[in-house]
N, C-alpha and C. Protein backbone atom coordinates (compact mmCIF):
# COMPACT_ATOMS: atom_id res chain seq x y z
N UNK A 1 0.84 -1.18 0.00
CA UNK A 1 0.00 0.00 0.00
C UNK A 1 0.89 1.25 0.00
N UNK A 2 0.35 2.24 -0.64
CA UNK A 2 1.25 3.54 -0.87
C UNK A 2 0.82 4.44 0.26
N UNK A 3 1.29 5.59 0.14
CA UNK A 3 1.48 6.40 1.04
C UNK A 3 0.85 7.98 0.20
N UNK A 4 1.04 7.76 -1.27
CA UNK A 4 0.65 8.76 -1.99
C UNK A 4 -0.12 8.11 -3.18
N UNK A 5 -1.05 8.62 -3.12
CA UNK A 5 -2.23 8.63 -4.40
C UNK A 5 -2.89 9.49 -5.21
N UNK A 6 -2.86 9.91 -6.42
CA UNK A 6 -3.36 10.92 -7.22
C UNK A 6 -5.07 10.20 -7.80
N UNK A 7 -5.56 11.32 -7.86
CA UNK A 7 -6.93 11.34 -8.58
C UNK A 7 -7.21 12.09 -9.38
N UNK A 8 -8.21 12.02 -10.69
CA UNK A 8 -8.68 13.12 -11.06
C UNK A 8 -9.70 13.71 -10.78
N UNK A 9 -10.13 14.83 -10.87
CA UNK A 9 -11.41 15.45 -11.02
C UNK A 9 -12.33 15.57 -12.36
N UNK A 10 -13.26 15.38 -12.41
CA UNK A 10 -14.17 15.04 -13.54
C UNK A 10 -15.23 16.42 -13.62
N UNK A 11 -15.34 16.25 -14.53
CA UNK A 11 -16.24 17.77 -15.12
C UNK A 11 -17.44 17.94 -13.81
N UNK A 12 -18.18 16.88 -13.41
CA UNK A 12 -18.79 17.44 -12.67
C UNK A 12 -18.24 17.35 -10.93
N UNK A 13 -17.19 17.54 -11.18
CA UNK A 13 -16.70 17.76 -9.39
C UNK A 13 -16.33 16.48 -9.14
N UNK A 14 -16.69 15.47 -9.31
CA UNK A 14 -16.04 13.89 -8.51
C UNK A 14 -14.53 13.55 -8.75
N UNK A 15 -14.66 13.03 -7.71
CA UNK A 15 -13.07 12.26 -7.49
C UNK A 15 -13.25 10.38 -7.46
N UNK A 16 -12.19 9.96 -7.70
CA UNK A 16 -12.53 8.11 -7.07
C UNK A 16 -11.49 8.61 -5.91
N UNK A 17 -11.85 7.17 -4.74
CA UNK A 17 -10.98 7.53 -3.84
C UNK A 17 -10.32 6.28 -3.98
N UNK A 18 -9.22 6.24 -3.95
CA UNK A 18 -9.10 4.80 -4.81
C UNK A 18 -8.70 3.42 -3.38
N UNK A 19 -8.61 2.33 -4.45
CA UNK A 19 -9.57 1.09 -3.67
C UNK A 19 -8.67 0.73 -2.75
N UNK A 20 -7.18 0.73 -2.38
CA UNK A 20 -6.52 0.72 -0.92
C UNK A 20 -6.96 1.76 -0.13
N UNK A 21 -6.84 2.94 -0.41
CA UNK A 21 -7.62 3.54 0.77
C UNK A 21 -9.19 2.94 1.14
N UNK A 22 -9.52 2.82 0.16
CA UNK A 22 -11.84 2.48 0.65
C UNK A 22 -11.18 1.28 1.36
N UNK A 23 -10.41 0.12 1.30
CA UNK A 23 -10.69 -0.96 1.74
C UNK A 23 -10.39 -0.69 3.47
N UNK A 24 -8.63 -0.13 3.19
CA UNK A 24 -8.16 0.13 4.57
C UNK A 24 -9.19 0.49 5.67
N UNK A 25 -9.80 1.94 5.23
CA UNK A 25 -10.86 2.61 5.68
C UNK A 25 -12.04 2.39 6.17
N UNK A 26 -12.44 1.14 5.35
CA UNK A 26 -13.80 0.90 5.27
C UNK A 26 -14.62 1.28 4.62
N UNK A 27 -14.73 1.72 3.65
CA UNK A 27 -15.40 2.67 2.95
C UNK A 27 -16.07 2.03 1.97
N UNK A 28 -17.60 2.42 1.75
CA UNK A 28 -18.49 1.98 0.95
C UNK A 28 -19.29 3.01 0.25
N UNK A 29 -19.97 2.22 -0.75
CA UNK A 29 -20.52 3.45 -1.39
C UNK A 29 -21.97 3.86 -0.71
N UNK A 30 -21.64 4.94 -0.91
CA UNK A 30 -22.96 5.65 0.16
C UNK A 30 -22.40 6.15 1.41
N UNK A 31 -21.54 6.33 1.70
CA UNK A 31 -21.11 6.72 2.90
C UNK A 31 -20.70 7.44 2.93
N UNK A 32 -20.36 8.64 3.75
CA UNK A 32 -20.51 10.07 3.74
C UNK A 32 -18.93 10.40 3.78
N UNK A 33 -17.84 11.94 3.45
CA UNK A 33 -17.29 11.98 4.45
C UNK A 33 -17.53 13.68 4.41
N UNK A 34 -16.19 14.01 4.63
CA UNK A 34 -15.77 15.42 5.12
C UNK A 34 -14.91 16.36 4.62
N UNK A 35 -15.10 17.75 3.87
CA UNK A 35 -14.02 18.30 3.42
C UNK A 35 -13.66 19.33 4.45
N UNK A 36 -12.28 18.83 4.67
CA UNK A 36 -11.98 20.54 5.75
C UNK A 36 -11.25 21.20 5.20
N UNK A 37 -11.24 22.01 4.76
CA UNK A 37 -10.70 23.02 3.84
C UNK A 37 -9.25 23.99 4.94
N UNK A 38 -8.33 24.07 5.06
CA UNK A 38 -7.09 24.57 6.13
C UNK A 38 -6.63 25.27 5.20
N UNK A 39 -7.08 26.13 4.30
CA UNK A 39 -6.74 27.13 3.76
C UNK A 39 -5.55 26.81 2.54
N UNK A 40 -4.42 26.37 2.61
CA UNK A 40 -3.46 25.99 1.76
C UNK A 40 -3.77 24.36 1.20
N UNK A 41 -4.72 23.58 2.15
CA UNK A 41 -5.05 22.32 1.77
C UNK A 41 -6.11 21.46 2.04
N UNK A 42 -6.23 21.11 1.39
CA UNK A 42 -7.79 20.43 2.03
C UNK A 42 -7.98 19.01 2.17
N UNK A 43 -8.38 18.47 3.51
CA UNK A 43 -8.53 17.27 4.28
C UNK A 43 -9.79 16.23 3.62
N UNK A 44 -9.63 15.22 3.50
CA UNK A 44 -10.98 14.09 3.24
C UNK A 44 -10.76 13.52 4.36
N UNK A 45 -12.18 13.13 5.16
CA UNK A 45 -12.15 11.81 6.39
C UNK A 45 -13.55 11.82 6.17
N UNK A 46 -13.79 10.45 6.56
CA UNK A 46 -14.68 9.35 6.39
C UNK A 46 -15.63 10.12 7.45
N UNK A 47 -16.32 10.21 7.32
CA UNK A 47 -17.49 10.75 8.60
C UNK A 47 -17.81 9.87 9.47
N UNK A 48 -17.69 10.58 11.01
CA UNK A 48 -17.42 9.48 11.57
C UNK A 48 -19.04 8.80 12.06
N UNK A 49 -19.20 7.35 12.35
CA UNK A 49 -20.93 6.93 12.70
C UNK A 49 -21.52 7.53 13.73
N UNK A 50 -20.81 8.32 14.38
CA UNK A 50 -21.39 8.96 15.79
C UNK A 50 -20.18 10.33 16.17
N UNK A 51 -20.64 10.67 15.31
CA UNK A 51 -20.23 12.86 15.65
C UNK A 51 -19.77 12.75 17.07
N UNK A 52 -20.70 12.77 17.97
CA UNK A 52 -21.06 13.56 19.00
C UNK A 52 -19.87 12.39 19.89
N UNK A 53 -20.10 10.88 19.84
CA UNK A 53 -19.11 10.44 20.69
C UNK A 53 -17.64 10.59 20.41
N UNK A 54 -17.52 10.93 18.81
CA UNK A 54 -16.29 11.41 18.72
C UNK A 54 -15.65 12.60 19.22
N UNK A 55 -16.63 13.74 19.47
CA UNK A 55 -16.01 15.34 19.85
C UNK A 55 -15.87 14.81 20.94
N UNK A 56 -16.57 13.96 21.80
CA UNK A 56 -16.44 13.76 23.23
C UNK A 56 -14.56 13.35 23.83
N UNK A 57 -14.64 12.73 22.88
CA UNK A 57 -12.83 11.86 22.95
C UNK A 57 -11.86 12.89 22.87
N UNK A 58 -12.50 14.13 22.43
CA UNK A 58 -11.19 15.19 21.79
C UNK A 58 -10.77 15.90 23.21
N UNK A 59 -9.36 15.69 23.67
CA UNK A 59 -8.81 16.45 24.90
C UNK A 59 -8.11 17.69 24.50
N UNK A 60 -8.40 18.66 24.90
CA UNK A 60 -7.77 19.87 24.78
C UNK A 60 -7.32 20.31 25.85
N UNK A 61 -5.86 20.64 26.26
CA UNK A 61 -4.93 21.38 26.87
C UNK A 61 -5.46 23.12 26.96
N UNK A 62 -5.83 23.28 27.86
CA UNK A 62 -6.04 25.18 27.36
C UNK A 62 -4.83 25.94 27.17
N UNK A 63 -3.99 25.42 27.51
CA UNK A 63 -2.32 26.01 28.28
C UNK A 63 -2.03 26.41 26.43
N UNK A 64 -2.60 25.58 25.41
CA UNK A 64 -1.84 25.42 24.07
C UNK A 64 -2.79 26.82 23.22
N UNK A 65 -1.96 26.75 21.96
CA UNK A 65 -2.55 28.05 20.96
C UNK A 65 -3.70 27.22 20.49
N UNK A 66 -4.29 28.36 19.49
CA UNK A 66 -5.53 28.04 18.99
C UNK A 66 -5.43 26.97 17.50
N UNK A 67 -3.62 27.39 17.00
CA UNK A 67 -3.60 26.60 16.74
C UNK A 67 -2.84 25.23 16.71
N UNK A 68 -2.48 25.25 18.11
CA UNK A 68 -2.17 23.42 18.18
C UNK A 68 -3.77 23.05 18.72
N UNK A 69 -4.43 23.38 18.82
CA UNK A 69 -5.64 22.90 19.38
C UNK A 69 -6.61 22.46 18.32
N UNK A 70 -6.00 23.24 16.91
CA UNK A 70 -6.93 23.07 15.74
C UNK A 70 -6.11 21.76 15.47
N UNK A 71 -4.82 21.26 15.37
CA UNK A 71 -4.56 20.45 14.62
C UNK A 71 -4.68 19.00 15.74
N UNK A 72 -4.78 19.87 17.50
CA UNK A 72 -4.83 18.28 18.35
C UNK A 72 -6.18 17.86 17.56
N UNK A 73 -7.45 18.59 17.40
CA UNK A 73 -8.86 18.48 17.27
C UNK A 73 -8.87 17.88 16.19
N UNK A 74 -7.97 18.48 14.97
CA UNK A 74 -8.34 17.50 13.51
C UNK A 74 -7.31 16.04 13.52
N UNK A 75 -6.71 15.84 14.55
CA UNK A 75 -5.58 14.25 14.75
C UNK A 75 -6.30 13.28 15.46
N UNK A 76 -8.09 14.16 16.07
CA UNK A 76 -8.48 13.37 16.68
C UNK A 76 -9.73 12.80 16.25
N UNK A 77 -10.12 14.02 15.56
CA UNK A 77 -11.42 13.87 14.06
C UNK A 77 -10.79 12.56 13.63
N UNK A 78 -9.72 12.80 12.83
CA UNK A 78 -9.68 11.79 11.76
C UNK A 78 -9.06 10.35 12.60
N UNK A 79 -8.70 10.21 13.84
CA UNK A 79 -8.73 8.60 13.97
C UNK A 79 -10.08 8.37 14.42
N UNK A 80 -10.67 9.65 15.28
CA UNK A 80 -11.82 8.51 15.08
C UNK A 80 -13.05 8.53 14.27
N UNK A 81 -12.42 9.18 13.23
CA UNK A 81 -13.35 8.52 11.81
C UNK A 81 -12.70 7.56 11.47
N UNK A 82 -11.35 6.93 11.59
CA UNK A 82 -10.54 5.78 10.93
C UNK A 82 -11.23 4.62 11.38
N UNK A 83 -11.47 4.90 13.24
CA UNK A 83 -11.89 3.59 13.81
C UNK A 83 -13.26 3.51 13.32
N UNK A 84 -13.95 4.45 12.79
CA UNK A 84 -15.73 4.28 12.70
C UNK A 84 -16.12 4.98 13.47
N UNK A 85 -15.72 5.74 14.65
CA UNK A 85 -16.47 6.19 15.84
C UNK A 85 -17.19 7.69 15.48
């Protein structure tokens, strides 16, 4: 499995996500995810089956900036969209 994967974009906006990532992931058709847009780049994750128990898991330090807190928050989005949660 690679580490880097290219796609294209198609006239009307779609991408494939291609089939080592869907498998790794879990990923089926019909299933939702997420664009987070970070200004210079933009994130895909699998949406996770339960939002709300995932924000719950997210620990934030107050002591830290706003933005290590953005990137603890999106390291914690995306595992637990990895696990399903």
């Amino acid at each position: 499995m690679s580490l880097y994967y290219e796609s294209r974009i198609t006239r009307q906006g779609q991408t494939t996500i291609p089939k080592d990532l869907r498998e790794k992931y879990g990923l089926e058709e019909g299933d939702e995810v997420t664009y987070i847009d970070l200004g210079a780049q933009i994130i895909l994750l699998p949406k996770p089956k339960n939002p709300i128990e995932a924000l719950k898991k997210i620990k934030v330090d107050s002591e830290k900036s706003v933005e290590e807190i953005k990137r603890e928050a999106l390291e914690a989005a995306t595992q637990a969209a990895i696990r399903g949660e």
